[in-house]
Protein backbone atom coordinates (compact mmCIF):
# COMPACT_ATOMS: atom_id res chain seq x y z
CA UNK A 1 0.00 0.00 0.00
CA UNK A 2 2.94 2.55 0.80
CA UNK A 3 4.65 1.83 -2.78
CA UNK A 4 1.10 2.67 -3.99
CA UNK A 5 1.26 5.90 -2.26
CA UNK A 6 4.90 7.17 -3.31
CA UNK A 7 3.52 6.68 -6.99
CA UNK A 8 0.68 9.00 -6.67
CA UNK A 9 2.75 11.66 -5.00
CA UNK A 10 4.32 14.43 -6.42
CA UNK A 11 7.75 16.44 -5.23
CA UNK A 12 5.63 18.63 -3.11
CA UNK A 13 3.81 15.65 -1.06
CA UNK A 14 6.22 15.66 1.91
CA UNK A 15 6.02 19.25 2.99
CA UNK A 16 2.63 20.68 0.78
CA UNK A 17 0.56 18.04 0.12
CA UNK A 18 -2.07 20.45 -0.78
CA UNK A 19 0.25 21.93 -3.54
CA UNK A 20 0.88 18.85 -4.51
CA UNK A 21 -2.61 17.64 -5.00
CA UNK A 22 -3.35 20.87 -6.51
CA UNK A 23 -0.59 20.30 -8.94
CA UNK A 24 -1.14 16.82 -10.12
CA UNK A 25 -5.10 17.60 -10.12
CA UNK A 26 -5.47 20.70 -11.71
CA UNK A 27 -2.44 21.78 -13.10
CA UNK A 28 -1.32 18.62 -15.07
CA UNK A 29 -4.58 17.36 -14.96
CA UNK A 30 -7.50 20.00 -15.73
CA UNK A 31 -5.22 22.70 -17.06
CA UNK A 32 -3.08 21.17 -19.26
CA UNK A 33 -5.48 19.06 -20.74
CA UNK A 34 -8.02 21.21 -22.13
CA UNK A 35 -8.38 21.24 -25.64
CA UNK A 36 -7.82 24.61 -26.92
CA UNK A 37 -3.94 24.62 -26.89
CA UNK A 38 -2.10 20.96 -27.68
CA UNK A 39 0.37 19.77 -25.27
CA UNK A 40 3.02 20.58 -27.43
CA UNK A 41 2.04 24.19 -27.81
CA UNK A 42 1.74 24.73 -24.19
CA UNK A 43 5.39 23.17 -23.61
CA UNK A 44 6.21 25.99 -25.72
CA UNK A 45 4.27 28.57 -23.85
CA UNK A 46 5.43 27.39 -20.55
CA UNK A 47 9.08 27.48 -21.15
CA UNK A 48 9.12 30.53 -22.74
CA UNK A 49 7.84 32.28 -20.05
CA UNK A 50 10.02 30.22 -17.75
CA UNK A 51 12.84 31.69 -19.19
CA UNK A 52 11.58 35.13 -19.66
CA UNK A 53 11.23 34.48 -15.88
CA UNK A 54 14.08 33.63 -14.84
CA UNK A 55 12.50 30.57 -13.28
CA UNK A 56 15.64 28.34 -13.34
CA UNK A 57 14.09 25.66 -11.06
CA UNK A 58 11.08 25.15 -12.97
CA UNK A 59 12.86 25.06 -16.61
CA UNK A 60 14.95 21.54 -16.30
CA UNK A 61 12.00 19.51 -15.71
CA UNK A 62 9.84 21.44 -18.57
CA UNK A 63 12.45 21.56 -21.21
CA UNK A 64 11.99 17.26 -21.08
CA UNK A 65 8.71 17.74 -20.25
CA UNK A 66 8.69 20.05 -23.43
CA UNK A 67 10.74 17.11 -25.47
CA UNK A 68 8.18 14.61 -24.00
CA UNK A 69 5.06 16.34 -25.61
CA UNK A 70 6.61 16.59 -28.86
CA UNK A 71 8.86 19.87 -29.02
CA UNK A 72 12.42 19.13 -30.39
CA UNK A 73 15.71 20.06 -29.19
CA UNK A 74 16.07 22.32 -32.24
CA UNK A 75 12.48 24.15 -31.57
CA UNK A 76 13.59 24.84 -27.63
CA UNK A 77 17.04 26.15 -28.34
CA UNK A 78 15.09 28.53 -30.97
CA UNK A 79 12.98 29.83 -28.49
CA UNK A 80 15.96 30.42 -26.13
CA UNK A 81 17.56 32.65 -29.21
CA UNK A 82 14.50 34.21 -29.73
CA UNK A 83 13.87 35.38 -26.16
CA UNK A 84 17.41 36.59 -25.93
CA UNK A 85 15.91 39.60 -27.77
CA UNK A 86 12.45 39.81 -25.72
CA UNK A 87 13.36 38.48 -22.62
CA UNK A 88 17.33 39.18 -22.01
CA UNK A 89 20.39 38.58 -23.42
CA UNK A 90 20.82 37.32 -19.54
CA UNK A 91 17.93 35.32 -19.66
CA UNK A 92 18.60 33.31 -22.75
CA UNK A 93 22.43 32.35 -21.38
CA UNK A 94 21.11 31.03 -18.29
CA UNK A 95 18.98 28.89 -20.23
CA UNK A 96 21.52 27.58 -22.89
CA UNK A 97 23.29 26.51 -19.59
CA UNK A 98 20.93 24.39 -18.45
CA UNK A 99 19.13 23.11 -21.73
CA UNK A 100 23.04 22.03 -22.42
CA UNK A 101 22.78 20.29 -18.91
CA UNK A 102 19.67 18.89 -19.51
CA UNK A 103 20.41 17.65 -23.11
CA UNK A 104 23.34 16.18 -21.51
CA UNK A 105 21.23 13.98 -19.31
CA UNK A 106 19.06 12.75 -21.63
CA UNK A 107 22.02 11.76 -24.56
């Protein structure tokens, strides 16, 4: 029954399990599934803003998450270069960093 438990859980369980519920509930499950924007296209919204954000934590998991729902590598580093004129020149280097990292990873 425990095992069955850890599955369900999120990374927020431990400490928010609110968040967490919220998270797996609505977020990845009412939010991201409605029909008017694909999966894909919302990977593409979500790590743009990331970056433009500065949101460092956020953007590992969502650049695979990103590569999961159909985005390729080439598409994400495209965004990066074009938010390096909208977001930051700062912005998009941070994120080259760790899409490099995260590419890395996943070789």
């Amino acid at each position: 029954m425990a095992e069955t438990t850890r599955q369900t859980q999120g990374p927020f369980a431990d400490v928010a399990p609110a968040l967490d519920q919220f998270t797996r509930q609505v977020l990845f499950g009412d939010v991201w599934e409605r029909p008017e924007l694909s999966r894909r296209d919302r990977s593409l919204v979500t790590v743009a803003v990331l970056i433009a954000q500065y949101r460092i934590n956020e953007l590992p998991f969502h650049l695979r998450f990103a590569q999961q729902n159909g985005v390729t590598r080439d598409e994400l580093v495209e965004v990066i270069t074009h938010l390096a004129f909208y977001a930051g020149w700062p912005a998009a280097s941070t994120a080259v960093g760790i899409a490099r990292k995260v590419f890395a990873e996943d070789a």
